[in-house]
C-alpha atoms as a PDB file:
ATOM      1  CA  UNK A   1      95.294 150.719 105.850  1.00  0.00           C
ATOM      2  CA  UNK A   2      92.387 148.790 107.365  1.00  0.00           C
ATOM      3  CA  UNK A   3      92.603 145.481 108.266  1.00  0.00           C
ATOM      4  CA  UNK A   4      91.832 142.459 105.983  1.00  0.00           C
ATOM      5  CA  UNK A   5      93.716 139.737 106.964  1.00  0.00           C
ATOM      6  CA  UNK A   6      93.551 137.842 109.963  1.00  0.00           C
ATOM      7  CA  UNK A   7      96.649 135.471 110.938  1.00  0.00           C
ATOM      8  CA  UNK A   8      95.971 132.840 114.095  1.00  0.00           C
ATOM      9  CA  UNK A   9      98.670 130.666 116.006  1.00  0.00           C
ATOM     10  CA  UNK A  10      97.232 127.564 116.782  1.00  0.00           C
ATOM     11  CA  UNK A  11      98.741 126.078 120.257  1.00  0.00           C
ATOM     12  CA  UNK A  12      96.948 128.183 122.875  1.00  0.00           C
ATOM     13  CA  UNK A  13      94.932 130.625 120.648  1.00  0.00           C
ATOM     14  CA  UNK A  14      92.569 127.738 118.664  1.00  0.00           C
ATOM     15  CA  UNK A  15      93.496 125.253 120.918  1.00  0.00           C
ATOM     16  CA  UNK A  16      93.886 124.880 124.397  1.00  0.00           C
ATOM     17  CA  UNK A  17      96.773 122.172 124.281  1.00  0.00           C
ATOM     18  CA  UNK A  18      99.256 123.065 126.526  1.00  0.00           C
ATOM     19  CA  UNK A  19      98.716 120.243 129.421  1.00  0.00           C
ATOM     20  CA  UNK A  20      98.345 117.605 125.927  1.00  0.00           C
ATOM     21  CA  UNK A  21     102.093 119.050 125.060  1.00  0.00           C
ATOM     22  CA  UNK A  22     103.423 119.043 128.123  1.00  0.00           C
ATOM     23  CA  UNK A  23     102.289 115.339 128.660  1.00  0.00           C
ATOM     24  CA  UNK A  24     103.571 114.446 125.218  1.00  0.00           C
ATOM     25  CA  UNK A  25     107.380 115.852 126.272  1.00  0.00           C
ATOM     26  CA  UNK A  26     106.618 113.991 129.393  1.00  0.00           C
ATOM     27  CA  UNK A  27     106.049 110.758 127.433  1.00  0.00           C
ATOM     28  CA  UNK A  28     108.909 111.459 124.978  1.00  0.00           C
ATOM     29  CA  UNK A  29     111.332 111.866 128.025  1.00  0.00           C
ATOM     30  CA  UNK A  30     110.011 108.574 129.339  1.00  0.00           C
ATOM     31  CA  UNK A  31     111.141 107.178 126.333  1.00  0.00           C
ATOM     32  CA  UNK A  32     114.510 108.656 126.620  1.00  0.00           C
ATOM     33  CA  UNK A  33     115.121 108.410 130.421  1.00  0.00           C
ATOM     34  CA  UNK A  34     114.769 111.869 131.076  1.00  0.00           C
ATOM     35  CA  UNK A  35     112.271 113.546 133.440  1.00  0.00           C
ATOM     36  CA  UNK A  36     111.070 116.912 131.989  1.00  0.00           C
ATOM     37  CA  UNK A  37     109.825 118.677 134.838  1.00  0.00           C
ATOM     38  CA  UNK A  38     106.764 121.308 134.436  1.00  0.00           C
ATOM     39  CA  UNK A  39     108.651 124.322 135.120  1.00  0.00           C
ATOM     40  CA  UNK A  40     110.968 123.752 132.009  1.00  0.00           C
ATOM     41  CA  UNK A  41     108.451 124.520 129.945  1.00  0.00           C
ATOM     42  CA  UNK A  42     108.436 127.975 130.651  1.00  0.00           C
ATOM     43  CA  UNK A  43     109.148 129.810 127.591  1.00  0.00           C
ATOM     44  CA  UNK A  44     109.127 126.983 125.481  1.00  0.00           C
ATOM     45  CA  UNK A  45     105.532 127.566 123.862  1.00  0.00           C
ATOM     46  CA  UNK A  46     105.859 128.562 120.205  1.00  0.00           C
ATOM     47  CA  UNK A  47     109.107 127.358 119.610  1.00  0.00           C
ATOM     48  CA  UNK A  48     110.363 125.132 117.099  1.00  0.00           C
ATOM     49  CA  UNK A  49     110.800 121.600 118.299  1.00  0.00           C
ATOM     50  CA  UNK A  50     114.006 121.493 117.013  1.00  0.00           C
ATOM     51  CA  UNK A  51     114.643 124.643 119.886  1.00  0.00           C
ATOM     52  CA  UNK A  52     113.113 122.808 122.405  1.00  0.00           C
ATOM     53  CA  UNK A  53     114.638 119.197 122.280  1.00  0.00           C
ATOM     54  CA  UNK A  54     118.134 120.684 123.209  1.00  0.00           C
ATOM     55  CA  UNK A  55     116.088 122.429 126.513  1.00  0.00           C
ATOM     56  CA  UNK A  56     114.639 119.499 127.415  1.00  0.00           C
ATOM     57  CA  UNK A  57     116.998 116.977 126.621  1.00  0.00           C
ATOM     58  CA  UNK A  58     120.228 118.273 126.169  1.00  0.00           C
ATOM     59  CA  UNK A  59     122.344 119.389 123.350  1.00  0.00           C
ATOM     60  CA  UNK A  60     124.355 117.630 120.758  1.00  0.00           C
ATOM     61  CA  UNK A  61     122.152 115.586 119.112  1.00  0.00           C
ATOM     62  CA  UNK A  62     122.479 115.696 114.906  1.00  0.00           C
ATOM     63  CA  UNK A  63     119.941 117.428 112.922  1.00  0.00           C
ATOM     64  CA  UNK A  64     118.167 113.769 112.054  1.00  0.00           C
ATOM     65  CA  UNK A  65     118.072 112.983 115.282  1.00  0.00           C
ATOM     66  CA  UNK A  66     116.142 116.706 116.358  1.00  0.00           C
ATOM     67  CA  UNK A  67     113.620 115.729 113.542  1.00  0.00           C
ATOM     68  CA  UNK A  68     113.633 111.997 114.868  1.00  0.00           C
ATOM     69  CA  UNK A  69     112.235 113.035 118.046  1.00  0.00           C
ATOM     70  CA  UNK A  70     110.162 115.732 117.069  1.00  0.00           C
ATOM     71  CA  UNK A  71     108.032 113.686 114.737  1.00  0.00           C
ATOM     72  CA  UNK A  72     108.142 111.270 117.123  1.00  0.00           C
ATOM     73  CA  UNK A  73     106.734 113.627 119.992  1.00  0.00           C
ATOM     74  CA  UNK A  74     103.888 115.167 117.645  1.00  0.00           C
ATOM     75  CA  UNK A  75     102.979 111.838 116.683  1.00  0.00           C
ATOM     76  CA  UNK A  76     102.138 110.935 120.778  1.00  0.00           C
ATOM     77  CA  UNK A  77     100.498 114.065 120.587  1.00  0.00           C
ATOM     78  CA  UNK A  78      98.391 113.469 117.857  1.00  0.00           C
ATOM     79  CA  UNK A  79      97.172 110.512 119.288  1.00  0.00           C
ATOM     80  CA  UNK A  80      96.599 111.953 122.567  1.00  0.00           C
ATOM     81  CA  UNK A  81      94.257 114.431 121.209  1.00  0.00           C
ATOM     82  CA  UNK A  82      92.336 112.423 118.228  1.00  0.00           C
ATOM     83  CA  UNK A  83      89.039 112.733 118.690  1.00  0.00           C
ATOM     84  CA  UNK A  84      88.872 115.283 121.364  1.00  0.00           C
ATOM     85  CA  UNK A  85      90.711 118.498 120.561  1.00  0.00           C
ATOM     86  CA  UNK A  86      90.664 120.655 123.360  1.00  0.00           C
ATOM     87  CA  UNK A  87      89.071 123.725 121.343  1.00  0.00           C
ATOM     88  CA  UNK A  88      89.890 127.022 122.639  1.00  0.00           C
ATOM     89  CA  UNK A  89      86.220 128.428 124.102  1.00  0.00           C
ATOM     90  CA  UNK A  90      84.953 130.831 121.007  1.00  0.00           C
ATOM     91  CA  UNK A  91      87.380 129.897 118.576  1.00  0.00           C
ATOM     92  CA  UNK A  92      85.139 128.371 115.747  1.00  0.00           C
ATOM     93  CA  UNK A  93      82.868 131.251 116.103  1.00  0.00           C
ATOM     94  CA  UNK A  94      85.506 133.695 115.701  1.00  0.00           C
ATOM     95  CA  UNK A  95      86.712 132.117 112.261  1.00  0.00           C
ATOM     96  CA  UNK A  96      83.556 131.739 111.446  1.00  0.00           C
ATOM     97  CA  UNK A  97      82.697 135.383 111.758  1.00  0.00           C
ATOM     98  CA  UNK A  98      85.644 136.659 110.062  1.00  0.00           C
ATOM     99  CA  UNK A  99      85.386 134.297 107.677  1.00  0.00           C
ATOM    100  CA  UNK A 100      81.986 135.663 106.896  1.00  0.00           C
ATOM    101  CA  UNK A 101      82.576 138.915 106.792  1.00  0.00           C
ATOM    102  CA  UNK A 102      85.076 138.418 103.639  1.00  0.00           C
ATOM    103  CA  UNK A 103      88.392 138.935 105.903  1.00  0.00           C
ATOM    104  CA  UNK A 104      91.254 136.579 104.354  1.00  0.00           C
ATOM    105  CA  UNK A 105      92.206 134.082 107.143  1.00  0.00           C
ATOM    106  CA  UNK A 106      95.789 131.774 107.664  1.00  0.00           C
ATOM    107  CA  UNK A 107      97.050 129.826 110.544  1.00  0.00           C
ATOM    108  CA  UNK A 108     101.001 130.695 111.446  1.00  0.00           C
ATOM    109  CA  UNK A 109     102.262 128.076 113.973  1.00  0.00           C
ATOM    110  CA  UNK A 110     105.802 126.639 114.990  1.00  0.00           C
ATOM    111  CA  UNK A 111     103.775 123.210 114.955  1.00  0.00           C
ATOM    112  CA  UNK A 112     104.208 120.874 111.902  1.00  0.00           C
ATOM    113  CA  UNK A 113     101.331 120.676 109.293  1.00  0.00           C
ATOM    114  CA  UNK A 114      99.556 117.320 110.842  1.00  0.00           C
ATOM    115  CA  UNK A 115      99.289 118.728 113.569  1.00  0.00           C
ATOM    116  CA  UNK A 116      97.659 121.727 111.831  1.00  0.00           C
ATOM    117  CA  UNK A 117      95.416 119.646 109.742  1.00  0.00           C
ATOM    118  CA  UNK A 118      94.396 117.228 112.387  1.00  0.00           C
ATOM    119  CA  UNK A 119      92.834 119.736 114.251  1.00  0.00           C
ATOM    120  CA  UNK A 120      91.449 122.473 111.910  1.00  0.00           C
ATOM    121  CA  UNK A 121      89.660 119.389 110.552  1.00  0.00           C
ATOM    122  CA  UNK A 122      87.845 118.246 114.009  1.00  0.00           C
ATOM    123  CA  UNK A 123      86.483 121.554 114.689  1.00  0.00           C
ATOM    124  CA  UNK A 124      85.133 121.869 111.403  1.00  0.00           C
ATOM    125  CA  UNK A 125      87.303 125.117 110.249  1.00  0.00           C
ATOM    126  CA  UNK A 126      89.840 123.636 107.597  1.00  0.00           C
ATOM    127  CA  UNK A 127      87.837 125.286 104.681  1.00  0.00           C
ATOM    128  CA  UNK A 128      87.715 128.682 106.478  1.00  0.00           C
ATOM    129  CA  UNK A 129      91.647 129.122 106.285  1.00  0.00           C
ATOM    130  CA  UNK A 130      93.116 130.077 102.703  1.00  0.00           C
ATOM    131  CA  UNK A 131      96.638 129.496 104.000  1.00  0.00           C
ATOM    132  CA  UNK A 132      98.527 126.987 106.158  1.00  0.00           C
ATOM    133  CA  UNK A 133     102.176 128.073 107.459  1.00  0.00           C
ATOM    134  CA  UNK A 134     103.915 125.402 109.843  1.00  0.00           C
ATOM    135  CA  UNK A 135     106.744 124.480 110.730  1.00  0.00           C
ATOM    136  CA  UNK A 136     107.611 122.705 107.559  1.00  0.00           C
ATOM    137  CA  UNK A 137     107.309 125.988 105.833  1.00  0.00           C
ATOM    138  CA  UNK A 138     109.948 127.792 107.666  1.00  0.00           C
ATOM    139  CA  UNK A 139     113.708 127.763 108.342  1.00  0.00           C
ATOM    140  CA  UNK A 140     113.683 130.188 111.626  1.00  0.00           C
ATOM    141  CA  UNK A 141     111.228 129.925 114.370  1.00  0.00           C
ATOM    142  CA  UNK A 142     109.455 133.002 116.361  1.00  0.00           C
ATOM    143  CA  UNK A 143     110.716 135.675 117.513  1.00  0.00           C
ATOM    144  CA  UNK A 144     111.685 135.860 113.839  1.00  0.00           C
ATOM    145  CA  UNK A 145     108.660 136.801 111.468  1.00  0.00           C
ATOM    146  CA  UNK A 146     109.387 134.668 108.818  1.00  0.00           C
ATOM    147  CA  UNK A 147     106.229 132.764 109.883  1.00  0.00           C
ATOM    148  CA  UNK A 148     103.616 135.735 109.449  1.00  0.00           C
ATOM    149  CA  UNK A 149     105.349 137.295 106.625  1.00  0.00           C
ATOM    150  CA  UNK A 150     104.870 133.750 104.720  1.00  0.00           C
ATOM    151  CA  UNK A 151     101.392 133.594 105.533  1.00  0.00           C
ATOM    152  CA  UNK A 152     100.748 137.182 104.211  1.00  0.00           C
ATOM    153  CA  UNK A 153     102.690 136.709 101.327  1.00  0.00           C
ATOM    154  CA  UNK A 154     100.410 133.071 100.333  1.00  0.00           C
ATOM    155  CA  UNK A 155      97.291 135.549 101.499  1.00  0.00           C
ATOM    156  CA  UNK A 156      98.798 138.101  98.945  1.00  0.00           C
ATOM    157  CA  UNK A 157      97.935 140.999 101.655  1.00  0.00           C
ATOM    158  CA  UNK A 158     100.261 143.563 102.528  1.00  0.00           C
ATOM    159  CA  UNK A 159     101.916 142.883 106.564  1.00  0.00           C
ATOM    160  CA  UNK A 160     100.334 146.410 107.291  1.00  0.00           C
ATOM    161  CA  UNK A 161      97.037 145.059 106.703  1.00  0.00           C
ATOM    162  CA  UNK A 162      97.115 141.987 108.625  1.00  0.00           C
ATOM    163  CA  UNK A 163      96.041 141.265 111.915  1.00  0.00           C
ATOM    164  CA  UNK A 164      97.816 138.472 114.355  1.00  0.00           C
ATOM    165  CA  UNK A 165      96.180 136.736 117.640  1.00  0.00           C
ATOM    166  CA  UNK A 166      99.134 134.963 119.877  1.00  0.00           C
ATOM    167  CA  UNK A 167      98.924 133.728 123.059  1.00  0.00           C
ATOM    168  CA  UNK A 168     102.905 134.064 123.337  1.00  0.00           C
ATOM    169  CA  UNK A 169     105.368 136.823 123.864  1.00  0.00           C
ATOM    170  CA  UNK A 170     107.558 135.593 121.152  1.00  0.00           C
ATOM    171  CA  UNK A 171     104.458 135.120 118.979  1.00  0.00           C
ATOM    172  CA  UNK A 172     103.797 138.599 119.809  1.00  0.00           C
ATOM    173  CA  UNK A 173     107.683 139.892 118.863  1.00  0.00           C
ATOM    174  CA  UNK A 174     107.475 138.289 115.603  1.00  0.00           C
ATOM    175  CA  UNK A 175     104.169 139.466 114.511  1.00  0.00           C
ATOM    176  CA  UNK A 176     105.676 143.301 115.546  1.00  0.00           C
ATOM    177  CA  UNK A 177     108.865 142.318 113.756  1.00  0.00           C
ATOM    178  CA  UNK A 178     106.532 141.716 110.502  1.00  0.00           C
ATOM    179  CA  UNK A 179     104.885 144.823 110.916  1.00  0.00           C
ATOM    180  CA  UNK A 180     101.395 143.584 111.782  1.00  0.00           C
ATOM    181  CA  UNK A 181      98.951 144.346 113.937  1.00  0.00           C
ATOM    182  CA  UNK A 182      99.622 142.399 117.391  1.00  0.00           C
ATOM    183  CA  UNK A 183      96.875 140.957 119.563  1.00  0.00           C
ATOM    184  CA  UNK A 184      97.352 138.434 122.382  1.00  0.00           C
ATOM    185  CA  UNK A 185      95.080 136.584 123.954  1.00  0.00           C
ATOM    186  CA  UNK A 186      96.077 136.311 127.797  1.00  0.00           C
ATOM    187  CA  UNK A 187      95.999 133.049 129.851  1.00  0.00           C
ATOM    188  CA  UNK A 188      98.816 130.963 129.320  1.00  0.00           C
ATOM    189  CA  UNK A 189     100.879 133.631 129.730  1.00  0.00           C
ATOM    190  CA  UNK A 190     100.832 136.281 132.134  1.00  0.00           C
ATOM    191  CA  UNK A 191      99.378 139.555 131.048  1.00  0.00           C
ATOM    192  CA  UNK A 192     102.372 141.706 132.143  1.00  0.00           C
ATOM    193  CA  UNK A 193     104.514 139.436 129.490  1.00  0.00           C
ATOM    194  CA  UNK A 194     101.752 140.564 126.542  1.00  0.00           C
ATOM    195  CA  UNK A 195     102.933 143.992 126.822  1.00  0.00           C
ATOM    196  CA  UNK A 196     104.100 144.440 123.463  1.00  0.00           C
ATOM    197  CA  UNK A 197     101.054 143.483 121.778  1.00  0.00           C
ATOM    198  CA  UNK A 198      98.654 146.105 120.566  1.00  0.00           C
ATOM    199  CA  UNK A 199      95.834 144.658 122.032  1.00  0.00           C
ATOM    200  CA  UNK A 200      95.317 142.412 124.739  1.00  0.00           C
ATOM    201  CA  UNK A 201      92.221 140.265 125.368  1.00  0.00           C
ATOM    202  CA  UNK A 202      90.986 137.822 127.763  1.00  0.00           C
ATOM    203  CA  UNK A 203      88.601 135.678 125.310  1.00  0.00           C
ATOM    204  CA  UNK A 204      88.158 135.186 121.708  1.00  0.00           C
ATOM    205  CA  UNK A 205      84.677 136.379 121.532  1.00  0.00           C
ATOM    206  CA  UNK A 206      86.198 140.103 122.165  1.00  0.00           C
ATOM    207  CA  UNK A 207      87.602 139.656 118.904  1.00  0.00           C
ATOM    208  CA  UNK A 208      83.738 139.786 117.503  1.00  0.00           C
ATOM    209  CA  UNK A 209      82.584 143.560 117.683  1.00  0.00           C
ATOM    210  CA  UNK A 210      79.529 144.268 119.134  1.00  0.00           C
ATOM    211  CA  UNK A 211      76.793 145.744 117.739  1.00  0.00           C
ATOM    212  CA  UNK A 212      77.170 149.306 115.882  1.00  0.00           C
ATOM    213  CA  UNK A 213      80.937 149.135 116.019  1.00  0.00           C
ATOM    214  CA  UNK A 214      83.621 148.762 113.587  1.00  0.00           C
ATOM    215  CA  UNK A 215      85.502 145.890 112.613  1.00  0.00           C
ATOM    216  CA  UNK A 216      89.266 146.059 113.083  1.00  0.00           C
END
């Protein structure tokens, strides 16, 4: 079946927010009294928040108290990045392209929906996407495809026919898992950890064919 959905994470495919995360831990640790060194991080991108506090901070804490200091570390983010979202390089010309050319398009992302909105809305996009999935919207984070098989089920398109761009390996797992086709964009990951996507490109603007050859 061809292709007529196209499914993109946000953190590190639209948006080139790692260092804003990392600072926003950082800041949250402050907070706490607890450093969160750079290196923990590893692995950590594309996770749930609730999977991540325990990494960076210990376990133990109740399930208010995860939520607590997730909302509270997406709202320093947030207001780190108002007004200048780092946008990936291509990434509103890709939407707009695919949005164009009458493919259905959602965002899938372990990050909550204001985060979502916040920045779909600053580079101009929010009307391209006909489906938000975040973290609000599901109860187990990648590797588990419960994100991408959400947003194909609000596109109403088959998993077989859509198409997923991750920057992560567990991105990359869960879009397999769902039975989709995988693409990862390369950069904050190595490449040899992108090995079981599909497809692996350096840039969004591969994701636009050239001239005279088909679309995916």
């Amino acid at each position: 079946m061809p292709i007529t959905a196209i499914i993109f994470d946000l953190d590190g495919v639209l948006v080139d927010s790692a260092a804003d995360h990392l600072t926003s831990w950082r800041m949250l640790g402050k907070e706490l009294g607890i450093d969160v060194p750079e290196d923990k991080m590893a692995g950590a991108f594309g996770l749930r928040n609730q999977d991540i506090i325990p990494r960076f901070f210990g376990n133990g804490r109740s399930g208010a108290e995860l939520k607590r200091l997730g909302d509270r570390k997406e709202e320093i983010f947030r207001e780190m990045v108002k007004g200048r979202v780092p946008v990936m390089p291509g990434a509103v010309e890709v939407v707009q392209y695919y949005h164009e050319n009458g493919y259905s398009l959602a965002i899938g992302s372990s990050t909550p929906r204001a985060n979502i909105d916040l920045i779909v809305n600053e580079m101009g996009v929010a009307s391209r996407f006909k489906s938000f999935v975040s973290a609000e919207d599901v109860t187990v984070g990648k590797p588990n495809p419960e994100v991408f098989l959400t947003a194909a089920r609000r596109l109403n398109v088959p998993p077989a026919d859509c198409q997923v761009v991750e920057d992560a390996p567990a991105g990359i797992e869960a879009a397999r898992a769902a039975g989709m086709l995988a693409v990862a964009l390369s950069g904050s990951h190595a490449v040899e950890k992108l090995n079981q996507a599909h497809r692996v490109i350096r840039g969004l603007l591969e994701l636009i064919p050239r001239k005279g050859c088909r679309l995916p």
